[in-house]
C-alpha atoms as a PDB file:
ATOM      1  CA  UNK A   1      94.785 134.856 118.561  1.00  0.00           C
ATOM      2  CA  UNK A   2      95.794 136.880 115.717  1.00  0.00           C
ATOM      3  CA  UNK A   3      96.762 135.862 111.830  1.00  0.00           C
ATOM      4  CA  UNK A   4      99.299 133.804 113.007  1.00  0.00           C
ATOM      5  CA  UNK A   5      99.348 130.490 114.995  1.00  0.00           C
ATOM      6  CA  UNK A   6     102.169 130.316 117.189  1.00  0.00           C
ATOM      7  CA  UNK A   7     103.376 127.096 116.691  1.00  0.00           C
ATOM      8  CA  UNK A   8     105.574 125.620 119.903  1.00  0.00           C
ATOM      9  CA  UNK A   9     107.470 122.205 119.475  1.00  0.00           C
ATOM     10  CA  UNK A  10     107.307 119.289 121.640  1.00  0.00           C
ATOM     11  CA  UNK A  11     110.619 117.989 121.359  1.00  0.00           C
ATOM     12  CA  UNK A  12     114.380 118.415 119.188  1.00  0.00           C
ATOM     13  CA  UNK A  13     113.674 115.703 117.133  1.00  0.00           C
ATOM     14  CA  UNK A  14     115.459 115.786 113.561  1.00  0.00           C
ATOM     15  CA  UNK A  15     111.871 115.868 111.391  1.00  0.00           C
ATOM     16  CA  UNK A  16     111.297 118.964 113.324  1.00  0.00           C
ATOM     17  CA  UNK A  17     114.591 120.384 112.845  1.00  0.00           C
ATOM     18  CA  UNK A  18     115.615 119.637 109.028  1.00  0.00           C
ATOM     19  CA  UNK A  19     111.458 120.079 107.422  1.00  0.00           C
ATOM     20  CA  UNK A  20     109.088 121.070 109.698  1.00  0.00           C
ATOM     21  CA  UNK A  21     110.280 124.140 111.451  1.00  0.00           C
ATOM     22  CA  UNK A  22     111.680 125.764 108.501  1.00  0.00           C
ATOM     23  CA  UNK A  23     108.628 125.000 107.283  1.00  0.00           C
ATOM     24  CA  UNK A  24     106.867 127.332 109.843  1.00  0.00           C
ATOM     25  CA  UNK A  25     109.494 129.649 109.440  1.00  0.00           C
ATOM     26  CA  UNK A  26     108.391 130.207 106.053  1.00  0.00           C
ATOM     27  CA  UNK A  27     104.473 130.224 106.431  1.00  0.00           C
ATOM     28  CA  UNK A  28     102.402 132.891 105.902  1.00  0.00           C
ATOM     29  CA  UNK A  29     100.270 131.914 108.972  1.00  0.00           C
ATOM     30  CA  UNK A  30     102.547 130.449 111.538  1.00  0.00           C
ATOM     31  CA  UNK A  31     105.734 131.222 113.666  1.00  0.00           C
ATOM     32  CA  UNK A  32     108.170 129.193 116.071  1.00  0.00           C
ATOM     33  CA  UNK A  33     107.100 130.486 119.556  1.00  0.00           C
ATOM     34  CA  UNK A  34     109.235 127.536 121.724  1.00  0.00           C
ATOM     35  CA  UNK A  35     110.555 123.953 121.766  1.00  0.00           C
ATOM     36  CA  UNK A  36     110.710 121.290 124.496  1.00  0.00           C
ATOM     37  CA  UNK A  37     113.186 119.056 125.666  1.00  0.00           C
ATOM     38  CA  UNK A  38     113.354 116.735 128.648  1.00  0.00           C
ATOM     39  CA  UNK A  39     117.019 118.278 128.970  1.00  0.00           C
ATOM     40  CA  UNK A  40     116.738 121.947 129.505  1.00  0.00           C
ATOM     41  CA  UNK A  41     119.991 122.624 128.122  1.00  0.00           C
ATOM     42  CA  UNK A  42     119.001 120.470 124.970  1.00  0.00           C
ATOM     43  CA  UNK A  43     115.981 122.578 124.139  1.00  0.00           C
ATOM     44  CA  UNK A  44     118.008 126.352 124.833  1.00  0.00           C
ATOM     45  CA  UNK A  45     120.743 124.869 122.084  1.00  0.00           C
ATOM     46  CA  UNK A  46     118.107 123.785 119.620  1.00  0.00           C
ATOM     47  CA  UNK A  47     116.372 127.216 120.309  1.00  0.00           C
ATOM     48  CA  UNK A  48     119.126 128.825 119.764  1.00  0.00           C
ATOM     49  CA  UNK A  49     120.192 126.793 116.499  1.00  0.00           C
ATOM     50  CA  UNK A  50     116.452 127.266 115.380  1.00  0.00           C
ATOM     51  CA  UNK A  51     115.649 130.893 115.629  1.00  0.00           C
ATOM     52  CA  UNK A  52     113.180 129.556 118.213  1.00  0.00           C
ATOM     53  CA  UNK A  53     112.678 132.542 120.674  1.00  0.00           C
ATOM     54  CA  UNK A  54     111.469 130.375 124.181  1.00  0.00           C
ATOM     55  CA  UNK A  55     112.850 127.040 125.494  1.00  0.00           C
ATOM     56  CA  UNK A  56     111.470 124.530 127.958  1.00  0.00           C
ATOM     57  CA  UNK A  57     113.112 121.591 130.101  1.00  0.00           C
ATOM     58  CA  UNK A  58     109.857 119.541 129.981  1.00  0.00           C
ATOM     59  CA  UNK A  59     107.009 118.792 127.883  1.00  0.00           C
ATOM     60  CA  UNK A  60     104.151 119.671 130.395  1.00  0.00           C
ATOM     61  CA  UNK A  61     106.032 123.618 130.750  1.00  0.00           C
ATOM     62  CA  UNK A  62     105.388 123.926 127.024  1.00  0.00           C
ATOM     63  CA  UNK A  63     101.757 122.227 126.506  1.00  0.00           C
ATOM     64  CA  UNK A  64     100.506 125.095 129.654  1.00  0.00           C
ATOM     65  CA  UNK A  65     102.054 127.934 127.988  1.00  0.00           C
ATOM     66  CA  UNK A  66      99.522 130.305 127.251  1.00  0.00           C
ATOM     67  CA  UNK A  67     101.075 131.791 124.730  1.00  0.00           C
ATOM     68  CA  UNK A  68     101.067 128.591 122.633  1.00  0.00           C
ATOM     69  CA  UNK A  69      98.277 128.272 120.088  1.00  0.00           C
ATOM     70  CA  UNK A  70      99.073 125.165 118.617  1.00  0.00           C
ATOM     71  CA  UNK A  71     101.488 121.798 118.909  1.00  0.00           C
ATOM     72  CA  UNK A  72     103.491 119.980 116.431  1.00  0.00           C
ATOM     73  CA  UNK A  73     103.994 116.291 118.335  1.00  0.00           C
ATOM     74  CA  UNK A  74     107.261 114.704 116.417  1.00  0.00           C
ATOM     75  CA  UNK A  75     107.651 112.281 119.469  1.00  0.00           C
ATOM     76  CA  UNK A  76     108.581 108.624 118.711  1.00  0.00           C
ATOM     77  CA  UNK A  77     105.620 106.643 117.744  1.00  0.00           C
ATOM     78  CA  UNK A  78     105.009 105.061 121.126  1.00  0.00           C
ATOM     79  CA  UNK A  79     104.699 108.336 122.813  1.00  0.00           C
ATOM     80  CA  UNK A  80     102.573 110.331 120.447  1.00  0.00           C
ATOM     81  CA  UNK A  81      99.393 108.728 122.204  1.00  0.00           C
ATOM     82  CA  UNK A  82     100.033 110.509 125.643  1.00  0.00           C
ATOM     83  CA  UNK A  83     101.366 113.053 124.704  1.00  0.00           C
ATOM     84  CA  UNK A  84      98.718 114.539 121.982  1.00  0.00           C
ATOM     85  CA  UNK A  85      96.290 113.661 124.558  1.00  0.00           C
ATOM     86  CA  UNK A  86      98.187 116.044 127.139  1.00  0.00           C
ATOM     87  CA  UNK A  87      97.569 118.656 124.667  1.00  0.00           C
ATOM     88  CA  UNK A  88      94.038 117.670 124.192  1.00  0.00           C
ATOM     89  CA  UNK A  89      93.331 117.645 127.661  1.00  0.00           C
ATOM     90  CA  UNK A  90      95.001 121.670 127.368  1.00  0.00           C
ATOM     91  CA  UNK A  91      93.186 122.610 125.082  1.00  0.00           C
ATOM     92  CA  UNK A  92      96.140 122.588 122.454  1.00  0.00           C
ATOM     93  CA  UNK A  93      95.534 122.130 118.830  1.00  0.00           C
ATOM     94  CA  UNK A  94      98.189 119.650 117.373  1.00  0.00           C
ATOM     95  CA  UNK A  95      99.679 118.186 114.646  1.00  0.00           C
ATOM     96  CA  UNK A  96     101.016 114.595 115.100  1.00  0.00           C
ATOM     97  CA  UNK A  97     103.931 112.883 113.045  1.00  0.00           C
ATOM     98  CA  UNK A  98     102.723 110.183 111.417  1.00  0.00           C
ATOM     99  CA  UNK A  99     101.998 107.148 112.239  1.00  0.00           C
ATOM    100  CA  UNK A 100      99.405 108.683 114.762  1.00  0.00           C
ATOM    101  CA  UNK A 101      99.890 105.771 116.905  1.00  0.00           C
ATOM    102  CA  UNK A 102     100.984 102.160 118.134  1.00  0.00           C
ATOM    103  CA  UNK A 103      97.940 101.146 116.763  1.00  0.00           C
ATOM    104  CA  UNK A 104      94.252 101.647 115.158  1.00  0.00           C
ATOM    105  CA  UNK A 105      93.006 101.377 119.166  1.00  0.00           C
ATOM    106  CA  UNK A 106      95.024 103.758 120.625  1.00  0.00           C
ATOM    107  CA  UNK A 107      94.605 106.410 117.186  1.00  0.00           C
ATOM    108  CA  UNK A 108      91.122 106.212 117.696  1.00  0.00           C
ATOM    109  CA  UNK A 109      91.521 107.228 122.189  1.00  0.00           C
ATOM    110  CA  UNK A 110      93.645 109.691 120.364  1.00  0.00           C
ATOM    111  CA  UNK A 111      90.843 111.407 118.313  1.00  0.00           C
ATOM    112  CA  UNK A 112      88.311 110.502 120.375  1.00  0.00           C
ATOM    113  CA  UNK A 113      90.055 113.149 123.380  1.00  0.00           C
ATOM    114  CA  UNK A 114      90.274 115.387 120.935  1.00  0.00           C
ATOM    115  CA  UNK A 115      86.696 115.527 119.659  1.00  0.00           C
ATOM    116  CA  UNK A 116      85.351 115.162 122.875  1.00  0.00           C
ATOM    117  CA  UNK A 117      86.763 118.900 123.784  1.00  0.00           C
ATOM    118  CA  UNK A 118      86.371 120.483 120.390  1.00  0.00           C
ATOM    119  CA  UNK A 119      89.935 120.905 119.589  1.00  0.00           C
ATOM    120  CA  UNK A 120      91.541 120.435 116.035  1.00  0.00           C
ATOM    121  CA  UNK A 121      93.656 117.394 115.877  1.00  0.00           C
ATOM    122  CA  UNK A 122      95.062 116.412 112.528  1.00  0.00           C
ATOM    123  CA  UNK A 123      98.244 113.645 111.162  1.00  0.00           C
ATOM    124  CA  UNK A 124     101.168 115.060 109.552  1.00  0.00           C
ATOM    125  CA  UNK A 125     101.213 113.208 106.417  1.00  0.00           C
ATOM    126  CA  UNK A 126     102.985 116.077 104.330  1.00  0.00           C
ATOM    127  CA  UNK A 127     102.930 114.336 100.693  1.00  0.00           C
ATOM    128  CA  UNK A 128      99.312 114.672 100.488  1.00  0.00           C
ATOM    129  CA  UNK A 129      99.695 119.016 100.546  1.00  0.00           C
ATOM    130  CA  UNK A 130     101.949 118.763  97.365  1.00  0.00           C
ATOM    131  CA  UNK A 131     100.979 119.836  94.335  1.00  0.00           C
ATOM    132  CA  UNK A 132     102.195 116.817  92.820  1.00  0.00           C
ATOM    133  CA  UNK A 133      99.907 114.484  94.887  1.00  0.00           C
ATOM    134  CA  UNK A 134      96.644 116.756  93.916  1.00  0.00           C
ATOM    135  CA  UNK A 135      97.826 116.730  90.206  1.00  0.00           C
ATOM    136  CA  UNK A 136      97.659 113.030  90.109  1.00  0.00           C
ATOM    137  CA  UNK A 137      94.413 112.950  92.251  1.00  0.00           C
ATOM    138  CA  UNK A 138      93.102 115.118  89.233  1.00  0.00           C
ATOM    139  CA  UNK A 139      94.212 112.745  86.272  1.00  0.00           C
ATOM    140  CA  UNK A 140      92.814 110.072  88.340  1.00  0.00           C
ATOM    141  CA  UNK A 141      89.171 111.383  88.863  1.00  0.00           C
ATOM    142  CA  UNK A 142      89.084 112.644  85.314  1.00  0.00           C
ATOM    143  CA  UNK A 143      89.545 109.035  84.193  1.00  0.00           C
ATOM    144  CA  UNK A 144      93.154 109.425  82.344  1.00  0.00           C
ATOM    145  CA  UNK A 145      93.616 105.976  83.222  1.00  0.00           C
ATOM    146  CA  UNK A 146      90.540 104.478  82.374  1.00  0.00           C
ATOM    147  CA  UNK A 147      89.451 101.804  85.498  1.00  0.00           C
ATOM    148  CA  UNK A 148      92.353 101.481  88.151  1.00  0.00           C
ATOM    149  CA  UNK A 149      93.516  98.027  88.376  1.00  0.00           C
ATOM    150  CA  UNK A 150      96.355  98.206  90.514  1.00  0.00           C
ATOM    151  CA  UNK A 151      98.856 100.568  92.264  1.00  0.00           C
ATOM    152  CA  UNK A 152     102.554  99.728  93.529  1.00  0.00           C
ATOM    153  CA  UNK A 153     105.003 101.582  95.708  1.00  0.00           C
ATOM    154  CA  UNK A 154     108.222 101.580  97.327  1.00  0.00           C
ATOM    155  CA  UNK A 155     109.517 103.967 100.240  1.00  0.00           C
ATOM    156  CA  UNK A 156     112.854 102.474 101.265  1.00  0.00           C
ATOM    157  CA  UNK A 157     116.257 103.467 103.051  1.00  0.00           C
ATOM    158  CA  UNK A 158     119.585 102.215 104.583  1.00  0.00           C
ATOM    159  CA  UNK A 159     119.600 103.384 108.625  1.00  0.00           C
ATOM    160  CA  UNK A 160     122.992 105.001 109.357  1.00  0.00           C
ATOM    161  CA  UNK A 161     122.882 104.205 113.269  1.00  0.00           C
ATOM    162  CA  UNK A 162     122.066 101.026 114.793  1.00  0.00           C
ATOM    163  CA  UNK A 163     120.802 102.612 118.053  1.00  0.00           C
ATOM    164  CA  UNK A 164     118.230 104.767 115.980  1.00  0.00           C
ATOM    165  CA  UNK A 165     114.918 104.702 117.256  1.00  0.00           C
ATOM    166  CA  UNK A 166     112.948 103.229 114.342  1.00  0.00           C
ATOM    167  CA  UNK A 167     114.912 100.064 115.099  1.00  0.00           C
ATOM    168  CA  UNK A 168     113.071  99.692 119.000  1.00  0.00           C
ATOM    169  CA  UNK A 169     110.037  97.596 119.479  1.00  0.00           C
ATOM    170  CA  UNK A 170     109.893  99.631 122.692  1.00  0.00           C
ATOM    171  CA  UNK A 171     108.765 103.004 120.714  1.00  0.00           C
ATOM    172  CA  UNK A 172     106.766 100.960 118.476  1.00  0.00           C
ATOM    173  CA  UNK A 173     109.365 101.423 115.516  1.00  0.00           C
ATOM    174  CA  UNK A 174     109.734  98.952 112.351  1.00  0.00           C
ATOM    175  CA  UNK A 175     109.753 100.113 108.508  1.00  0.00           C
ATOM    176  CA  UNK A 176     105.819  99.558 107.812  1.00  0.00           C
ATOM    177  CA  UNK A 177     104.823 101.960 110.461  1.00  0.00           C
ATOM    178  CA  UNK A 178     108.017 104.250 109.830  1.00  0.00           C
ATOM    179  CA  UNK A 179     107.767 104.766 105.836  1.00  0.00           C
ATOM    180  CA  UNK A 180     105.700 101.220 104.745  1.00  0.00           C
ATOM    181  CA  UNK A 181     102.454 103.589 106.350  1.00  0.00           C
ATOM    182  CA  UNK A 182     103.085 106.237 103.366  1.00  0.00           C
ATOM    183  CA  UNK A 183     102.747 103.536 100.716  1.00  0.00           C
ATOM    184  CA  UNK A 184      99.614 102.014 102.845  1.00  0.00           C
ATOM    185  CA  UNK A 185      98.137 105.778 102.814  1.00  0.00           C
ATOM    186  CA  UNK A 186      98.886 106.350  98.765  1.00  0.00           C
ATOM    187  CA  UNK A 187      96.537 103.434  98.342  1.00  0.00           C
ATOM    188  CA  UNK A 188      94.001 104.411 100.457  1.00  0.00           C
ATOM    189  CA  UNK A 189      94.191 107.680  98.843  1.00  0.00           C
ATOM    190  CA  UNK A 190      94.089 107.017  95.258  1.00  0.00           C
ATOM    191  CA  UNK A 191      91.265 104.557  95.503  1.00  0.00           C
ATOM    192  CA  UNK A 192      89.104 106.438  98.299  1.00  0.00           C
ATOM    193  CA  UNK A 193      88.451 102.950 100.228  1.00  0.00           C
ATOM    194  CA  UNK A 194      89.606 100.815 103.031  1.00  0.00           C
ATOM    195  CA  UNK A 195      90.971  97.446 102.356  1.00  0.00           C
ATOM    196  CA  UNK A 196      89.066  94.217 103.188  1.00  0.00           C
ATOM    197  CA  UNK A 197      92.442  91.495 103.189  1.00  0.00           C
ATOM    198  CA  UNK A 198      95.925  92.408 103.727  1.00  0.00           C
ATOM    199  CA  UNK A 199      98.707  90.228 103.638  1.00  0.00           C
ATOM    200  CA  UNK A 200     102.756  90.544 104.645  1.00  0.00           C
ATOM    201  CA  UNK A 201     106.188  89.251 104.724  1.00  0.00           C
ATOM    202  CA  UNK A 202     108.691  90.480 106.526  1.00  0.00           C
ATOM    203  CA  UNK A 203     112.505  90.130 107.796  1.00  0.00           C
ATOM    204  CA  UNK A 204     112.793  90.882 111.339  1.00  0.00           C
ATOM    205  CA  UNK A 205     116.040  92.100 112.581  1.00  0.00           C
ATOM    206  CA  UNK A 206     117.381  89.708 115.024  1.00  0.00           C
ATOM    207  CA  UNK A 207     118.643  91.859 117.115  1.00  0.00           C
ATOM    208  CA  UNK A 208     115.464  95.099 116.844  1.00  0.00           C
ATOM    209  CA  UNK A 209     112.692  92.679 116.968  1.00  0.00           C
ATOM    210  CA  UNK A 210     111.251  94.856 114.371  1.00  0.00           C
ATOM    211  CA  UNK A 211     110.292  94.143 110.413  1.00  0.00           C
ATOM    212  CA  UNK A 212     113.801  95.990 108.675  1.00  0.00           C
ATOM    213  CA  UNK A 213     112.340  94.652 106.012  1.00  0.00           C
ATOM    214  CA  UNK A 214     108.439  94.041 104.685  1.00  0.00           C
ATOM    215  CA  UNK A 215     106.520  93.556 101.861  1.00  0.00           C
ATOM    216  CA  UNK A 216     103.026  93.982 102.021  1.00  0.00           C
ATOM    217  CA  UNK A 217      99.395  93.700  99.730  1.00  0.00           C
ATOM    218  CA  UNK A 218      96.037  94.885  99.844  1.00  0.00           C
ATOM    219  CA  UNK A 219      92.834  93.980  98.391  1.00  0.00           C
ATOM    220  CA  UNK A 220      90.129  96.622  98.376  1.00  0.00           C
ATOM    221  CA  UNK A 221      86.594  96.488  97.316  1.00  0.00           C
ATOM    222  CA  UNK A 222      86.138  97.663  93.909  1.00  0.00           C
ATOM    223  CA  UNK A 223      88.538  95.071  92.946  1.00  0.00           C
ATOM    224  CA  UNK A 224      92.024  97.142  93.332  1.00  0.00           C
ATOM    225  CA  UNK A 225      95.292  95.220  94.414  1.00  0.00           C
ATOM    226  CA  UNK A 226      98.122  96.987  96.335  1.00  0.00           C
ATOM    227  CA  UNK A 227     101.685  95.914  96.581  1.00  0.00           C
ATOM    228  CA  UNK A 228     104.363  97.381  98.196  1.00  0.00           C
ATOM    229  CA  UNK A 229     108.046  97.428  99.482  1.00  0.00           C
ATOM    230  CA  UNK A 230     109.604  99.056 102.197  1.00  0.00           C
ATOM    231  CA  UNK A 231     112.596  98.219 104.232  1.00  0.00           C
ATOM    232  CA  UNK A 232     115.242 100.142 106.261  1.00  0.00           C
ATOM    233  CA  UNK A 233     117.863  97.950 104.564  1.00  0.00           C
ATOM    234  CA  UNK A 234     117.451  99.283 100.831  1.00  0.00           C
ATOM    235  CA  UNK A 235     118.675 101.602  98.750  1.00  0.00           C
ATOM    236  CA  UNK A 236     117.121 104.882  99.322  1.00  0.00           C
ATOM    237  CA  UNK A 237     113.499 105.025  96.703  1.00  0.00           C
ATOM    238  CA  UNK A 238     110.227 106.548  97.204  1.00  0.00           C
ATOM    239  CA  UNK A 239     107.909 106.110  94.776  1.00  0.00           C
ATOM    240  CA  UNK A 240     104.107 104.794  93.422  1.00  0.00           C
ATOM    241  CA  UNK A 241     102.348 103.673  90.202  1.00  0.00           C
ATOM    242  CA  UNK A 242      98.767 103.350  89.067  1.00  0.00           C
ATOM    243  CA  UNK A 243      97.725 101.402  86.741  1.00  0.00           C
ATOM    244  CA  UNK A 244      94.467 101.367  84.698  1.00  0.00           C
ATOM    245  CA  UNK A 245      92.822  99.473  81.987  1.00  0.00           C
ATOM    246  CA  UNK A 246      94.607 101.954  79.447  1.00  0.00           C
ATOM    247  CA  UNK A 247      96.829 103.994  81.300  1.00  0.00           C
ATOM    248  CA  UNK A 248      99.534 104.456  84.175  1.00  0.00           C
ATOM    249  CA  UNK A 249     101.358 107.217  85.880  1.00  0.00           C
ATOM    250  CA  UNK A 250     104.554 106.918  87.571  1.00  0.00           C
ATOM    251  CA  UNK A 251     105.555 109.142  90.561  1.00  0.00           C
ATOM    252  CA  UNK A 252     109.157 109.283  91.779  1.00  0.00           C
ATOM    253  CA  UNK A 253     110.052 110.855  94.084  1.00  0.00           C
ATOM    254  CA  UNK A 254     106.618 110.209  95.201  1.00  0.00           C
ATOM    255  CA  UNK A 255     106.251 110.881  98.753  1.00  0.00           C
ATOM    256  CA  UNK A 256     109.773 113.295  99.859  1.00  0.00           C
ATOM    257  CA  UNK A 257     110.204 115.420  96.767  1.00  0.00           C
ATOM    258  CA  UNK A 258     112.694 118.198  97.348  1.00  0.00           C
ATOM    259  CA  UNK A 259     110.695 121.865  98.327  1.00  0.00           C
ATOM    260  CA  UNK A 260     113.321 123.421  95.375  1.00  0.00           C
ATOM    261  CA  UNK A 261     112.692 120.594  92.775  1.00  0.00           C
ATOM    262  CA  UNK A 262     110.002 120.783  90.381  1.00  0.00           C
ATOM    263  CA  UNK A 263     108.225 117.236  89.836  1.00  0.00           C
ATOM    264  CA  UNK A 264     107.546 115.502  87.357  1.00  0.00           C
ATOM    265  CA  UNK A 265     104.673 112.877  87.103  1.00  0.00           C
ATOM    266  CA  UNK A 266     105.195 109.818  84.179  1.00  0.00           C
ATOM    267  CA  UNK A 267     102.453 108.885  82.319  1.00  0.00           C
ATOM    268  CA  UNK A 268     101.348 106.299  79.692  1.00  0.00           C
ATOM    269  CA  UNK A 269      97.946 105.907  77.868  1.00  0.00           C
ATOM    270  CA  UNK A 270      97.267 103.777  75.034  1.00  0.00           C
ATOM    271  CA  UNK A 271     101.145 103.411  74.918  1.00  0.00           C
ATOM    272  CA  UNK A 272     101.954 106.482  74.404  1.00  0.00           C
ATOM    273  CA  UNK A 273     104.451 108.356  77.175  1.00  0.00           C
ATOM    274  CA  UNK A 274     104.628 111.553  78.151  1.00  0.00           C
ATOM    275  CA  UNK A 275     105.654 113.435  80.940  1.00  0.00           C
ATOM    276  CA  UNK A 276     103.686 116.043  84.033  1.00  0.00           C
ATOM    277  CA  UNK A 277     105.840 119.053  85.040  1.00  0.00           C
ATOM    278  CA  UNK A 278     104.420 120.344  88.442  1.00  0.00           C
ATOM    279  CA  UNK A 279     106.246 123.854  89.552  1.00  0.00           C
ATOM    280  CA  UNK A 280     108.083 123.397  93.287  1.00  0.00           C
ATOM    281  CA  UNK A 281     106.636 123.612  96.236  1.00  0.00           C
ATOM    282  CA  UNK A 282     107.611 122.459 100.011  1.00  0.00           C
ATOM    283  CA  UNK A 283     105.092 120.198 101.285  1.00  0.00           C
ATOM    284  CA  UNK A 284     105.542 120.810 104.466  1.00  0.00           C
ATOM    285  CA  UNK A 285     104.505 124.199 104.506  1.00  0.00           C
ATOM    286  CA  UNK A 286     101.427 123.584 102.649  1.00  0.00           C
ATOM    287  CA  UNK A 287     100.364 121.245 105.710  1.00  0.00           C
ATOM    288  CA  UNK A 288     101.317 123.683 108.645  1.00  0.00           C
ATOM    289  CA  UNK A 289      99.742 126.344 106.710  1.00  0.00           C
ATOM    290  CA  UNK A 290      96.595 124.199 106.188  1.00  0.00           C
ATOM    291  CA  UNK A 291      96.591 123.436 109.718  1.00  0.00           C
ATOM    292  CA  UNK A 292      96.653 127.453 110.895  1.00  0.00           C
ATOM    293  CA  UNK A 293      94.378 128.249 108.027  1.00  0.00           C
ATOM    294  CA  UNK A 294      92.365 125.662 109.512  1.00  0.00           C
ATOM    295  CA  UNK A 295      92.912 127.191 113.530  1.00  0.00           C
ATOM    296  CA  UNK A 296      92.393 131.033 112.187  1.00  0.00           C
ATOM    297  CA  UNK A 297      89.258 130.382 110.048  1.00  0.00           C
ATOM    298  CA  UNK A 298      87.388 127.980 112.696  1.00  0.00           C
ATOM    299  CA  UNK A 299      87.101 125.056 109.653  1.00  0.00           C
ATOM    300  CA  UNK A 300      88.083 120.884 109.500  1.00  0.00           C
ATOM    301  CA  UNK A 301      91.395 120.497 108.367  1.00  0.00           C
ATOM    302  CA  UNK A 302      91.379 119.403 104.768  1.00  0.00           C
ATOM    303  CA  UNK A 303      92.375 115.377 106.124  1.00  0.00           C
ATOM    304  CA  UNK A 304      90.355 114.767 108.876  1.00  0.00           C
ATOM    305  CA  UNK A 305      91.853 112.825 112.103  1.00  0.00           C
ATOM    306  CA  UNK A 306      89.860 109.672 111.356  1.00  0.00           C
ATOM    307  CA  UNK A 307      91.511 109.040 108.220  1.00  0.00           C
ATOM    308  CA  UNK A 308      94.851 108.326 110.156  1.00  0.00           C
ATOM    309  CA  UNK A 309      92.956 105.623 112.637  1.00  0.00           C
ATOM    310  CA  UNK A 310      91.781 103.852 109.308  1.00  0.00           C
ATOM    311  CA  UNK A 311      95.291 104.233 108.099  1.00  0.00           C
ATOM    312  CA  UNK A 312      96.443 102.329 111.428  1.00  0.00           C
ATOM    313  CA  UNK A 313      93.908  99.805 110.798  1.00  0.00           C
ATOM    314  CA  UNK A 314      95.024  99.086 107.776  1.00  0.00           C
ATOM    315  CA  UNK A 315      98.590  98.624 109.198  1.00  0.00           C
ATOM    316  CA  UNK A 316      97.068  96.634 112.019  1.00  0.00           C
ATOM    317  CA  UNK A 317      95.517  93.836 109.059  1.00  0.00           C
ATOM    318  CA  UNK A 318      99.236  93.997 107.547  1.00  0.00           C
ATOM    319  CA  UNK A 319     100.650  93.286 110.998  1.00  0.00           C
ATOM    320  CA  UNK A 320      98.058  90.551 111.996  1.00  0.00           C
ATOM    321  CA  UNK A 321      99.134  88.760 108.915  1.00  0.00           C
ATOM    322  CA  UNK A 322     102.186  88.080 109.897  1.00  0.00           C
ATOM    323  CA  UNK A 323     103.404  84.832 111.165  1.00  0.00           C
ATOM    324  CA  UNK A 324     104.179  84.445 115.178  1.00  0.00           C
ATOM    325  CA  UNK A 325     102.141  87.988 115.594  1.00  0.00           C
END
């Protein structure tokens, strides 16, 4: 291995295509080596579309290549289980779309293969890398808003396609686990703690079997409440708040600023407003480069793969909730 990971990706799926590849692209530490497709023809367009230089017709050609250092797994949620184990079992580092899994369970077989052969595993949870997240972090842990009280968020959007995977049961789709899981992270985040009680309400399509639409709260230990929207029926909004005994910051966009954008983080204290200005920066190349840095220098990534089976345990609580589940 030299100073850069060679990245190959398991699949043409759009994340990859529209973030996460040009994010690679643009690393300092990584390149696109190859892409997999079950249609062979599939992967040799996208490859060709992509500036990606080697193609496969099936996953398992791509997870033996020896000239693959490392995965990126952007799979529909049902299937990231077996195949990040694959890659486990290969020996292949990889970085799996969020949510890691169908469930806290199956995230935790996940890790578990993972540690058990001493290969880096991490969840691709790209908000977290931007500067924008660590700013507020910062504020936070200096006190800016004296004792946190509460935090709210909102990560909606209207689906364009009605056969779009997010809406199947099957792949283990619905909008907590497909954006609801970014406001259940922020939380989890910004207080450093697991919640104790969840609760939920939901709309379940009639015709998906999923929850289009859910609203969801969380109680955690040192006395925080969460509460938060998210729905594949809404108008397009991604955002949090924290609020203190004498202070609150607003962040919108919060979780899918664009990589061109500077952002800009409200804030309030004592009643007085006044505004943040973080300089650009794509979030997604922060995490693939933190993920090589991690693969090059022999170190933890900097969010460590159990977080994201605590994150699914928290969705599992949500889920439970929920009447007839």
């Amino acid at each position: 291995m030299t100073d850069e990971i060679r990245w190959g990706i398991l699949s043409t799926a759009k994340i990859g295509r529209g973030r996460v590849i040009p994010a690679i692209h643009k690393s300092r530490n990584g390149v696109v080596a190859a892409v997999a497709s079950r249609d062979v023809q599939r992967a040799r367009d996208f490859a060709a579309a992509n500036d990606i230089p080697a193609a496969y017709g099936s996953y398992e050609e791509l997870i033996a290549d020896p000239n693959i250092d490392a995965i990126y797994n952007p799979l529909p949620n049902s299937e990231h289980a077996a195949w990040s184990i694959a890659c486990a079992e290969a020996g292949k580092p990889t970085l799996c779309e969020k949510p890691l899994a169908s469930d806290a369970a199956e995230a935790q077989t996940m890790v578990d293969a993972f540690a058990a052969r001493g290969v880096l595993f991490a969840e691709a949870f790209m908000y977290r890398f931007h500067p924008q997240t660590e700013a507020v972090l910062d504020m936070l842990h200096a006190g800016f808003l004296g004792e946190l009280r509460c935090i709210s968020s909102t990560f909606t959007f209207t689906i364009d396609r009605e056969s779009n995977i997010r809406l199947s049961k099957e792949l283990a789709g619905g909008a907590l686990m497909d954006v609801g899981c970014y406001c259940v992270n922020v939380m989890r985040l910004m207080t450093g703690e697991e919640p104790v009680a969840a609760r939920a309400f939901a709309r379940i399509g009639a015709a998906s079997g999923v929850d289009e639409t859910l609203t969801g709260l969380l109680d955690f230990p040192s006395g925080v409440v969460g509460h938060f929207d998210c729905s594949f029926r809404a108008m397009n909004t991604n955002r949090y708040s924290l609020h203190g005994s004498h202070g609150r910051i607003e962040v919108e966009p919060g979780f899918a600023p664009e990589p061109d954008a500077q952002a800009v983080i409200r804030t309030w204290q004592n009643g007085h407003p006044d505004e943040v200005i973080v300089p650009a920066a794509d979030q997604y190349q922060r995490m693939v480069e933190d993920f090589a840095d991690a693969l090059l220098l022999g170190r933890p990534p900097r969010y460590a793969p159990q977080d994201a089976v605590a994150n699914m345990a928290a969705i599992d609580l949500l889920y439970a909730s929920l009447p007839g589940r």
